[in-house]
N, C-alpha and C. Protein backbone atom coordinates (compact mmCIF):
# COMPACT_ATOMS: atom_id res chain seq x y z
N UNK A 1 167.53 102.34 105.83
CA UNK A 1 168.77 101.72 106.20
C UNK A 1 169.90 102.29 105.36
N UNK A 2 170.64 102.74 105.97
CA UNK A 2 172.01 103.64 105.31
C UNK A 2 173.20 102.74 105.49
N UNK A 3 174.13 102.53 104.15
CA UNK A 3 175.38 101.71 104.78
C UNK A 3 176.26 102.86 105.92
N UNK A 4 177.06 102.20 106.49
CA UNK A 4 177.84 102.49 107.97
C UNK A 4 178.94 103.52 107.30
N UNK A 5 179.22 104.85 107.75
CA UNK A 5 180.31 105.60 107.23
C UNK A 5 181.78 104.64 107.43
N UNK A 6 182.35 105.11 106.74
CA UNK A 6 183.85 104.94 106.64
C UNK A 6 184.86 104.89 108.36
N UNK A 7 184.22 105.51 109.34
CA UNK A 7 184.76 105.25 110.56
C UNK A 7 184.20 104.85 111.08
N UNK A 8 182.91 104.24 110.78
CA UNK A 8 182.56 103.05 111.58
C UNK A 8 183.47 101.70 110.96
N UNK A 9 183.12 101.38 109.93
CA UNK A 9 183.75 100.61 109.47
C UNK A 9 185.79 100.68 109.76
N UNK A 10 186.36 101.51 109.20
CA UNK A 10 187.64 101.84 109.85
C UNK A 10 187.83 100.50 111.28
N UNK A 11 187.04 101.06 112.20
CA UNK A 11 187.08 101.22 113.48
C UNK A 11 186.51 99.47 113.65
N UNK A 12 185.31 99.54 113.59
CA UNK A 12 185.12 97.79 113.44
C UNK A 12 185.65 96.33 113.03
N UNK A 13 186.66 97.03 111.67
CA UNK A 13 187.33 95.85 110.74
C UNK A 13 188.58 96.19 110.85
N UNK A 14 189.09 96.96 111.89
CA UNK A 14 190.00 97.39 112.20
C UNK A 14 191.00 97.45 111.33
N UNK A 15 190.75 98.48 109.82
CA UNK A 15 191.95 98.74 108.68
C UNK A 15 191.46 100.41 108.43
N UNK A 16 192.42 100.90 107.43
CA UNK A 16 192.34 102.37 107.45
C UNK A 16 191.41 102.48 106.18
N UNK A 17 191.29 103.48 105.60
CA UNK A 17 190.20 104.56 104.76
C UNK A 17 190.70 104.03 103.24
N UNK A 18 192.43 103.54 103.12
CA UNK A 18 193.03 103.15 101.97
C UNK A 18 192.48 101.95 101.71
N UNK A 19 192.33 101.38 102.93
CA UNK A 19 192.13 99.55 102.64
C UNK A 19 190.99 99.65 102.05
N UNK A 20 189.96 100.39 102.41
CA UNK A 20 188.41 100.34 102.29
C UNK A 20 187.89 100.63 100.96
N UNK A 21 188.90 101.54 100.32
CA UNK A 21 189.12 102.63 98.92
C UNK A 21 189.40 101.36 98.16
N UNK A 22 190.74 100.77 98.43
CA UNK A 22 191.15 99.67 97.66
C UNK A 22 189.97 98.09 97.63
N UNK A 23 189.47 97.74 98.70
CA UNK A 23 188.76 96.83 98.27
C UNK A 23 187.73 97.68 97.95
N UNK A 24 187.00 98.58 97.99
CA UNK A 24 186.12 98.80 97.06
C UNK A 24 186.33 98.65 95.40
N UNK A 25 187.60 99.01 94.95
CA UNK A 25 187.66 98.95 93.56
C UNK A 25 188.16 97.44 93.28
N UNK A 26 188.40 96.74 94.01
CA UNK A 26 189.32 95.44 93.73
C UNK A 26 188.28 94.71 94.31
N UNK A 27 188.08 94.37 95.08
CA UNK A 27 186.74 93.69 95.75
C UNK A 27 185.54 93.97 95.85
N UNK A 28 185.12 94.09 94.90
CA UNK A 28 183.67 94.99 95.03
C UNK A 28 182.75 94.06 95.41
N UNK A 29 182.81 92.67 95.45
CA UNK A 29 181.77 91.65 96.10
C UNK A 29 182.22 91.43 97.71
N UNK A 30 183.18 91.56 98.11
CA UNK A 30 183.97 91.77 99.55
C UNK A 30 183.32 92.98 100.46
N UNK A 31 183.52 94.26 99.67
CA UNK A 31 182.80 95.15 100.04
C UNK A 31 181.34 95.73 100.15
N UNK A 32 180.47 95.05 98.98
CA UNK A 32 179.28 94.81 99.07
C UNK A 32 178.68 93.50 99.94
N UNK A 33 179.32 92.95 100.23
CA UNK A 33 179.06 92.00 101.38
C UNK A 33 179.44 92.61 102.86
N UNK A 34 180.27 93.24 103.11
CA UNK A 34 179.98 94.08 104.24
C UNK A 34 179.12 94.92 104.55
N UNK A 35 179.15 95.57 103.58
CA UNK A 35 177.73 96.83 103.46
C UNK A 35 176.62 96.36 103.84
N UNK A 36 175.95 94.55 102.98
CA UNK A 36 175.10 94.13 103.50
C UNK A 36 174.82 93.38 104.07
N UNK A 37 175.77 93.45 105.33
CA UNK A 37 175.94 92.95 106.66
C UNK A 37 175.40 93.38 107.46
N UNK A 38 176.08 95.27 107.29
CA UNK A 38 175.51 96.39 108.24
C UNK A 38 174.11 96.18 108.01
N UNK A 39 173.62 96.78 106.94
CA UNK A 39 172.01 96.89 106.78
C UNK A 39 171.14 95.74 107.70
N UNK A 40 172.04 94.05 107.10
CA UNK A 40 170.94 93.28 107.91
C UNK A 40 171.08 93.54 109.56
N UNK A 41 172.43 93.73 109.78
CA UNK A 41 172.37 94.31 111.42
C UNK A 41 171.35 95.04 111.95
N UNK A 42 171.18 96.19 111.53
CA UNK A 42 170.33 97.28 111.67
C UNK A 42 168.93 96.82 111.28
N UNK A 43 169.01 96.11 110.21
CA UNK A 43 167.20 95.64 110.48
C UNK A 43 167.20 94.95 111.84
N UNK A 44 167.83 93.68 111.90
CA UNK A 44 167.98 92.85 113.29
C UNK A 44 167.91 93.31 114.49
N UNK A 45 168.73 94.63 114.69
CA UNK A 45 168.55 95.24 115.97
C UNK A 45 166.96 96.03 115.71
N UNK A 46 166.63 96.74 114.73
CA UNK A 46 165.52 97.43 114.76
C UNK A 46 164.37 96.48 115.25
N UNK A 47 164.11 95.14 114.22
CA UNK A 47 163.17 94.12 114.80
C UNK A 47 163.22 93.76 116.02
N UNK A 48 164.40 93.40 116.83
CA UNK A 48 164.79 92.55 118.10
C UNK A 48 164.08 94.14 119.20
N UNK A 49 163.72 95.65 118.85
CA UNK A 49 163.80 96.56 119.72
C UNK A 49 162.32 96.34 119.71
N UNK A 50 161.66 96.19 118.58
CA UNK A 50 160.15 95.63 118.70
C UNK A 50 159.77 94.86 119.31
N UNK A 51 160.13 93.34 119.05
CA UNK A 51 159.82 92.58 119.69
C UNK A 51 160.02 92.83 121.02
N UNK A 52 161.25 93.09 121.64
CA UNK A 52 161.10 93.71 122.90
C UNK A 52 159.70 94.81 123.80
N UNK A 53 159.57 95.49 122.67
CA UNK A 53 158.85 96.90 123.38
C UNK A 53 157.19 95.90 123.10
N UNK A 54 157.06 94.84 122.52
CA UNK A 54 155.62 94.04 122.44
C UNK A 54 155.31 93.24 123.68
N UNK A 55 156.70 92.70 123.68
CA UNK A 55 156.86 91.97 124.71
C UNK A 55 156.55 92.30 126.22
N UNK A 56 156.89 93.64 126.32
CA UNK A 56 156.55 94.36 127.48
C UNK A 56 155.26 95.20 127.73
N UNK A 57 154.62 95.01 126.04
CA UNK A 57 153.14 95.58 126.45
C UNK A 57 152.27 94.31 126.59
N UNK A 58 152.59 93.35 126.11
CA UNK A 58 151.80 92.30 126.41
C UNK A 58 152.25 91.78 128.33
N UNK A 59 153.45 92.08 128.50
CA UNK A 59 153.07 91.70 130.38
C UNK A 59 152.37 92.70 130.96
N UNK A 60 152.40 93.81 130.98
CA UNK A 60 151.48 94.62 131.45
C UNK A 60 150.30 94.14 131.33
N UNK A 61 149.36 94.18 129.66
CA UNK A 61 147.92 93.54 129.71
C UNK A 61 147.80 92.39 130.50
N UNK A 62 149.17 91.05 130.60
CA UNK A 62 148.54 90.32 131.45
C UNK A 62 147.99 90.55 132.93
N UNK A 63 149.46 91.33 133.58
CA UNK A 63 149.31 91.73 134.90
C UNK A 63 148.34 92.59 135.26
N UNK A 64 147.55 93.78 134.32
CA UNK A 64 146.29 94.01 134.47
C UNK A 64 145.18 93.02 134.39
N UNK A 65 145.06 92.27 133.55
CA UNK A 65 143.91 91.33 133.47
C UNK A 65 144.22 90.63 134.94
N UNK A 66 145.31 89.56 135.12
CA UNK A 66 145.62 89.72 136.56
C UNK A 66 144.71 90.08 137.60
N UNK A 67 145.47 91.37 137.86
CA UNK A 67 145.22 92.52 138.97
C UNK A 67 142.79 92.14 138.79
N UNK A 68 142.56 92.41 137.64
CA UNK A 68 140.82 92.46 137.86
C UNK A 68 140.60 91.43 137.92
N UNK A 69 140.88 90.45 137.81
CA UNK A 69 140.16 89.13 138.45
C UNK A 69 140.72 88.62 139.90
C-alpha cells in the first residue's frame, strides 16, 4: 500500500501542491491522517474485490452441485 501522489490528492481535496507542502509541515497529524485514509481505502477496496471474486466462485459450485442432482 503506497500513499496517493500529490495529484491525486490535489485533485480529490480539491487544493494545490502549496497547500499540501504547507500542511505537511504545519499539520503533520492532518496530513498523516489523510495518508491513512488512502491506505485504509485501498485495503477496503482490495478486500471488498475478494470478497466479491469468492462470492462468485461459491455460486458457480452451488449451481454446479445444482445442475448434478
Amino acid at each position: 500500500m503506497s500513499s496517493p501522489s500529490l495529484r491525486v490528492l490535489e485533485k480529490d481535496l480539491g487544493v494545490n501542491k502549496t497547500t499540501l507542502h504547507n500542511w505537511k509541515k504545519t499539520r503533520p497529524k492532518l496530513y498523516a491522517f489523510i495518508i491513512e485514509s488512502y491506505k485504509r481505502k485501498e485495503f477496503l477496496d482490495k478486500n471488498l474485490e475478494l470478497m466479491i471474486n469468492q462470492k462468485d466462485f461459491l455460486e458457480k459450485e452451488i449451481n454446479a452441485i445444482k445442475d448434478n442432482l
